[in-house]
Protein backbone atom coordinates (compact mmCIF):
# COMPACT_ATOMS: atom_id res chain seq x y z
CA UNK A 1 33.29 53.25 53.81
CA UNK A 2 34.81 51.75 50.85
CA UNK A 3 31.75 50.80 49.40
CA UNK A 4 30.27 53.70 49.87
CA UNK A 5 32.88 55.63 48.51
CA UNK A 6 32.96 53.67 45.09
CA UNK A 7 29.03 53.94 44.77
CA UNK A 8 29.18 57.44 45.20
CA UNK A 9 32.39 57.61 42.58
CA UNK A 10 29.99 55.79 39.83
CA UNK A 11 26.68 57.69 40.93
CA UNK A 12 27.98 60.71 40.42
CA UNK A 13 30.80 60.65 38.01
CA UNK A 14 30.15 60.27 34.82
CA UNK A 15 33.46 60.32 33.28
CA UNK A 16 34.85 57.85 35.73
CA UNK A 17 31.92 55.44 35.53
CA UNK A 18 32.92 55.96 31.80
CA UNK A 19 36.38 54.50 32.02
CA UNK A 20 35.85 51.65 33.48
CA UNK A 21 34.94 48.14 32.30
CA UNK A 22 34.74 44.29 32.57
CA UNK A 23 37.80 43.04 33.30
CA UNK A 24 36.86 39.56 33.86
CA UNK A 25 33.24 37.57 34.03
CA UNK A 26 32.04 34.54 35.42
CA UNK A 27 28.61 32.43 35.93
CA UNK A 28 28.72 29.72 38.34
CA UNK A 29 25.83 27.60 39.66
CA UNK A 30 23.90 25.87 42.55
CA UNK A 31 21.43 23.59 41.91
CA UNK A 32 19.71 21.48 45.08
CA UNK A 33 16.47 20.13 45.78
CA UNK A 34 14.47 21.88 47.85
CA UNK A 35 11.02 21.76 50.07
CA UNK A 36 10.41 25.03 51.68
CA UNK A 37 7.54 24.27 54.03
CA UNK A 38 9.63 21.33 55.12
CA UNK A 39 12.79 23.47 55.28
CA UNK A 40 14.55 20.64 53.40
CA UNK A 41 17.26 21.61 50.74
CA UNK A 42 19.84 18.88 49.47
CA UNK A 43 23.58 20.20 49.67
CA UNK A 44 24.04 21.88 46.33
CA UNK A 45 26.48 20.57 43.34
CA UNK A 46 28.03 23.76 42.20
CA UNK A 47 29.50 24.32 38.40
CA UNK A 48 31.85 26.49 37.20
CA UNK A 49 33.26 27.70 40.13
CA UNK A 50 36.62 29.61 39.66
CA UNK A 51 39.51 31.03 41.74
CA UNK A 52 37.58 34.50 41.64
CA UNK A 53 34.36 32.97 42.65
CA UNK A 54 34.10 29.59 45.50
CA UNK A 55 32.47 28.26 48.46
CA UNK A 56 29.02 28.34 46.67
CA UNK A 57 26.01 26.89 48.92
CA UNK A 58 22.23 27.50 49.35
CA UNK A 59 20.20 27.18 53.01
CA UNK A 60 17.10 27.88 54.29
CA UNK A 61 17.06 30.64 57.28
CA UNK A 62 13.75 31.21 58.73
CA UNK A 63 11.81 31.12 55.52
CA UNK A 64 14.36 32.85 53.35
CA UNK A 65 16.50 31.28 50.72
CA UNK A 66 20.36 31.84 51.57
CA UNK A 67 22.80 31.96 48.88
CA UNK A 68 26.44 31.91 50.32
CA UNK A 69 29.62 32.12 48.31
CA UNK A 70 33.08 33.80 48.58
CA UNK A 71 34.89 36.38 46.46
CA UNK A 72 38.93 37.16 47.13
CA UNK A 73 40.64 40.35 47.14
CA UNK A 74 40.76 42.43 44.54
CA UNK A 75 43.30 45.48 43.67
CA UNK A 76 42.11 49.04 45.22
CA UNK A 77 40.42 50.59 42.14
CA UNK A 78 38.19 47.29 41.33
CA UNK A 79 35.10 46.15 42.46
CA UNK A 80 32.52 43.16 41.88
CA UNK A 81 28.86 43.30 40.30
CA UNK A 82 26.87 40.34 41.56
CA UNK A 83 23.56 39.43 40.42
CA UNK A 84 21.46 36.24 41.00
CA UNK A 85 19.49 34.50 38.61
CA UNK A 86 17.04 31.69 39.94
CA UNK A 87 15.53 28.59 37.96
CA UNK A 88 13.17 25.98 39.66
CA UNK A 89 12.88 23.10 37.54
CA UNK A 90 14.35 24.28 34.92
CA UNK A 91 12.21 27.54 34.46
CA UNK A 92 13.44 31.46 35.46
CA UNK A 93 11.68 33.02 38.48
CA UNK A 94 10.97 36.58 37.95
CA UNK A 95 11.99 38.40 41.31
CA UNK A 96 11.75 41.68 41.98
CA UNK A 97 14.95 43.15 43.15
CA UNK A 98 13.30 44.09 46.89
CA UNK A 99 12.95 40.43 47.71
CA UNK A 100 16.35 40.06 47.91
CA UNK A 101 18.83 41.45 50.48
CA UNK A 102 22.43 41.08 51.24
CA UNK A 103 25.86 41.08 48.84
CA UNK A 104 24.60 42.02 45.51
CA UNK A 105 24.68 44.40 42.55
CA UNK A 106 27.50 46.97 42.24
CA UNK A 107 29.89 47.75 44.62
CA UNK A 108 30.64 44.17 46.04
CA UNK A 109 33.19 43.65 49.14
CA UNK A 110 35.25 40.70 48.69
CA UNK A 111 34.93 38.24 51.22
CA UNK A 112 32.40 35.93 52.52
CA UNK A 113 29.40 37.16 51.02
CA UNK A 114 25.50 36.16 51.22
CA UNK A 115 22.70 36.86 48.93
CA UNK A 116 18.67 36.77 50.78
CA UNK A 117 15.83 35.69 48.85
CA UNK A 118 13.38 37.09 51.37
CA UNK A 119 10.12 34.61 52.14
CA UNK A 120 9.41 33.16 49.09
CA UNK A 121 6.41 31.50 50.45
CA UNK A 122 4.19 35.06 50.01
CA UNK A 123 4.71 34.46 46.28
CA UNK A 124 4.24 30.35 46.02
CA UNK A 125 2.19 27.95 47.63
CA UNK A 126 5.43 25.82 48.03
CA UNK A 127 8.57 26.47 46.92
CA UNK A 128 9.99 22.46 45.98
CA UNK A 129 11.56 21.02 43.30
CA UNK A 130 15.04 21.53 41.58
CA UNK A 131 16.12 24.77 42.52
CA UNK A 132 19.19 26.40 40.56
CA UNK A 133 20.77 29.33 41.57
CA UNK A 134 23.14 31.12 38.73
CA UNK A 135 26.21 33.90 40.41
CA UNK A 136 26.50 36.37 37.52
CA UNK A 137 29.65 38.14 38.51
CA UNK A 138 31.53 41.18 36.97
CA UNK A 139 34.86 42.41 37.87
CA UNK A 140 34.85 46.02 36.84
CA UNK A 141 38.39 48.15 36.61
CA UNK A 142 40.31 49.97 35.01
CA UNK A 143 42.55 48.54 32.31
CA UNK A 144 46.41 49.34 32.43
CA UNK A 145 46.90 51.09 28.96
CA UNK A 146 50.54 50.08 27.63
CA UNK A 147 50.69 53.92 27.04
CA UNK A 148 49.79 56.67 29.29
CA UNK A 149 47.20 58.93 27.05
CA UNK A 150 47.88 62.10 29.00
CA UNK A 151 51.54 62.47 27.40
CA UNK A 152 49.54 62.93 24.27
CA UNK A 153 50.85 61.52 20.68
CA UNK A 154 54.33 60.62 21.44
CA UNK A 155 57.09 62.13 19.00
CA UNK A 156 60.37 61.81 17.60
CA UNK A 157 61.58 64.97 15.93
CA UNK A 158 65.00 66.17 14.85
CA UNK A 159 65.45 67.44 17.43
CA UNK A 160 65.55 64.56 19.42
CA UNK A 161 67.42 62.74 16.81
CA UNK A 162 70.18 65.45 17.06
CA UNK A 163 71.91 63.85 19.95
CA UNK A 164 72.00 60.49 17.73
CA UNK A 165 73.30 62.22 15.02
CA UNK A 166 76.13 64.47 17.36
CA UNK A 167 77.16 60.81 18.22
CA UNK A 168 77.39 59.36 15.06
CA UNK A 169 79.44 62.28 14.14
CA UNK A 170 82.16 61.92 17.09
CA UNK A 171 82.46 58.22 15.62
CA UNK A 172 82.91 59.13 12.45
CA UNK A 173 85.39 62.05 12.78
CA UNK A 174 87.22 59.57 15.56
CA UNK A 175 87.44 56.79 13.30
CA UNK A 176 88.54 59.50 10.35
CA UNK A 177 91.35 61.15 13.04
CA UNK A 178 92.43 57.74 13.70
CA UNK A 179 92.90 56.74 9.70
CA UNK A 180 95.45 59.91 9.48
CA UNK A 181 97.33 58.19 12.90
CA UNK A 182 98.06 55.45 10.86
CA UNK A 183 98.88 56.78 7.75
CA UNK A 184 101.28 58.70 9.57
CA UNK A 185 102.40 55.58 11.57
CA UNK A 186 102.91 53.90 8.04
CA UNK A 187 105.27 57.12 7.09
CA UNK A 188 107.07 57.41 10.59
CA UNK A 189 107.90 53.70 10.10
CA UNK A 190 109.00 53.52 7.05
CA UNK A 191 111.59 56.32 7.61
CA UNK A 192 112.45 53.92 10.75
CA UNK A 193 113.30 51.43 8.54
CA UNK A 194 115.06 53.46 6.20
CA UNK A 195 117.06 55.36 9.09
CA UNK A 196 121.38 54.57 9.12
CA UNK A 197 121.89 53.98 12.78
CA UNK A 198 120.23 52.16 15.63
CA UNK A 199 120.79 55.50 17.65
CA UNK A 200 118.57 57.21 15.08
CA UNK A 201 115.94 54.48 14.56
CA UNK A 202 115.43 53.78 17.84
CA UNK A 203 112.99 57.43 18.44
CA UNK A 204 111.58 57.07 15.30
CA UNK A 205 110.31 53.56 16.31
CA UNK A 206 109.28 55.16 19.41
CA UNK A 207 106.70 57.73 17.74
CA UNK A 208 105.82 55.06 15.01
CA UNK A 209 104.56 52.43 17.85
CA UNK A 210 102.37 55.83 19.60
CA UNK A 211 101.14 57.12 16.38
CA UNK A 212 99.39 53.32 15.96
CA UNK A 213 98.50 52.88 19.80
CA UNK A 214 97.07 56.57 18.96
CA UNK A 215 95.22 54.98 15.66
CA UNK A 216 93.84 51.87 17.08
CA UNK A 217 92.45 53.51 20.11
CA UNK A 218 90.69 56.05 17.74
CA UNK A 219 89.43 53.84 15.75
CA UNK A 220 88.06 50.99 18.37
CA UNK A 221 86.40 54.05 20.52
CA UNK A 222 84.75 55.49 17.51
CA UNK A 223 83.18 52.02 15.85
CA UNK A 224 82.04 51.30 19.54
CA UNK A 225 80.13 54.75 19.48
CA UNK A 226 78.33 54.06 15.86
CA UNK A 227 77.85 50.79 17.05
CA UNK A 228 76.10 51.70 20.01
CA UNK A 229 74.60 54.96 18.80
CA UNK A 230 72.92 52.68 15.98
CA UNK A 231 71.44 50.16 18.03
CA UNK A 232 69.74 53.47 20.65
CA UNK A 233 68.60 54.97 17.72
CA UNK A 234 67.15 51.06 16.62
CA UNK A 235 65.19 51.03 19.91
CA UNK A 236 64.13 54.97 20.19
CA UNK A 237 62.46 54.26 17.31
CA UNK A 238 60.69 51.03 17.56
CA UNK A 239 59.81 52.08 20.79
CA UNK A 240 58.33 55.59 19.50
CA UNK A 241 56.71 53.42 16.57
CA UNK A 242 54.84 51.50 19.02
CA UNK A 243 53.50 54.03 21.25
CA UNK A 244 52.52 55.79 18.10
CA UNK A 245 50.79 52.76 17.24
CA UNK A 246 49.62 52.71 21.37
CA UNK A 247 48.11 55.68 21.19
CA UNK A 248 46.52 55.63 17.85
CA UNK A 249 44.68 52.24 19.44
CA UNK A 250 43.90 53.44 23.10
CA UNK A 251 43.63 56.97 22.99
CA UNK A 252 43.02 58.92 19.80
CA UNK A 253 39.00 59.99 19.55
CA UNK A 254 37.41 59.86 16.38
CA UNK A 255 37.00 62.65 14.23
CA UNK A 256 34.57 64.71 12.84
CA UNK A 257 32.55 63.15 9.57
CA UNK A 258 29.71 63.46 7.24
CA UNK A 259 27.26 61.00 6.80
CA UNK A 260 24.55 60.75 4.14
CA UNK A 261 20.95 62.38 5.13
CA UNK A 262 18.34 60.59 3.49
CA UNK A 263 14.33 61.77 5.45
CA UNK A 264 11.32 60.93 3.75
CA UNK A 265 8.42 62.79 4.08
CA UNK A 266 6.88 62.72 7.49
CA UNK A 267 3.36 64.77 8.34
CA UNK A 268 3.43 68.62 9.26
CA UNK A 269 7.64 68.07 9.14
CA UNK A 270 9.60 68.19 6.04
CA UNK A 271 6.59 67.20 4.22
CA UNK A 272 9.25 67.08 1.18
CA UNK A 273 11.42 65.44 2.87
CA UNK A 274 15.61 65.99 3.11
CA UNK A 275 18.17 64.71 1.04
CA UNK A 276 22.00 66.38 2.10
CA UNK A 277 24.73 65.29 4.57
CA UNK A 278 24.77 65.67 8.31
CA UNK A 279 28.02 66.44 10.22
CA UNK A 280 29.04 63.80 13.33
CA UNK A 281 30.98 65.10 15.98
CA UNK A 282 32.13 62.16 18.27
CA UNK A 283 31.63 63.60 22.27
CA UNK A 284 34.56 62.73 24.83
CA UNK A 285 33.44 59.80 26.73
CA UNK A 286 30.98 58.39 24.46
């Protein structure tokens, strides 16, 4: 059902056939020695066999030429594209694509897979010699995007700077309010040191020590805040930099041009010919 589904998804749309694409490729090989009349066929010495594509191995079934192999699991919106390719001795067979049967083309179930080259014998005499058998595979998806195109060009305005620059302001007017603490500490304690009796210095210390408990709290919450408002504001705008630079890479279409018309005369049609500029208009999906 699966299958069927994704066939149906590529037959008949157009736009999502359109965003997909190779996301990987491969091109392992069998090669044995076979006699087909004899039903003989030498266990194969595969090449290039990867993680994505194993367990390669040719038979003989009746006549037909079996091509096994194995594909894993893939994630839910990808698929394989298998296609054979056949040398014998060194030399491409042409085959139709109704002489074979089985796992092939678009639309590919991972798993253990087999590919039928059906009687070969109605074509050749004998089928014997070297036989090589080439698995081009495709694994088609849809490539994660580091930005997601439908949220359009991303943006940083001033209005979304505003809350930077609100905070920037509370640290600034906290550190300022805290500078006045301690110029007023500075005053309170100098009239505590200037004060006659212990009885009278002894308040005045008091509001002195507050006024610069007042000041240093001011001022250590407000360098905090432009210290951590600066380094928000550092990564808003990197980060709006690169999905600015996402989206002019991944998703922006081109735009409408003019290109140079140059037609020389042809027959009954512009038997002068044309010399002027033609407008392009890229088309979604193209």
């Amino acid at each position: 059902m699966k299958k069927l589904f994704l066939f149906l998804l590529l037959i008949l749309s157009g736009r999502a056939y359109a965003q997909m694409e190779i996301l990987e490729s491969a091109a392992p090989k069998v090669t044995s020695v076979i006699n087909l009349i004899q039903e003989g066929i030498t266990p194969g010495i595969v090449e290039g066999a990867t993680a994505k594509i194993s367990q390669l191995q040719l038979s003989i079934e009746k006549g037909d030429v079996v091509l096994s192999y194995q594909l894993p699991v893939l994630e839910d919106d990808q698929f394989y594209e298998v296609m054979p390719q056949i040398k014998l001795d060194g030399k491409a067979l042409i085959i139709a694509p109704d002489e074979y049967r089985g796992d092939l083309g678009r639309t590919v179930a991972p798993g253990s897979r087999r590919i039928i080259w059906l009687n070969p014998l109605e074509r050749y005499v004998n089928l014997t010699g070297q036989l090589e058998v080439q698995l081009l595979v495709n694994i088609w998806g849809e490539r994660q995007k580091p930005y997601d195109c439908s949220l359009g060009s991303p943006t940083f305005t001033a209005k979304q700077r505003l809350p930077y620059l609100v905070a920037a302001g509370v640290g600034v007017a906290s550190v300022g309010v805290g500078q006045l603490f301690r110029k007023q500490k500075e005053t309170t304690y100098d009239d505590y040191i200037n004060a006659d009796t212990k009885t009278a210095s002894d308040p005045i210390y008091l509001d002195a020590n507050s006024k610069n408990h007042t000041y240093l709290i001011l001022t250590w919450t407000g360098t905090a805040i432009l210290a951590a408002d600066a380094v928000l504001y550092l990564i808003r705008q990197k980060r709006y930099k690169r999905n600015l630079n996402y989206y002019e890479t991944y998703c922006k279409s081109g735009s409408t041009s003019f290109q140079p018309l140059i037609e020389l005369p042809n027959g009954n049609q512009h038997r002068s010919g044309q010399l002027g500029f033609k407008m392009v208009i890229p088309i979604s999906g193209q």
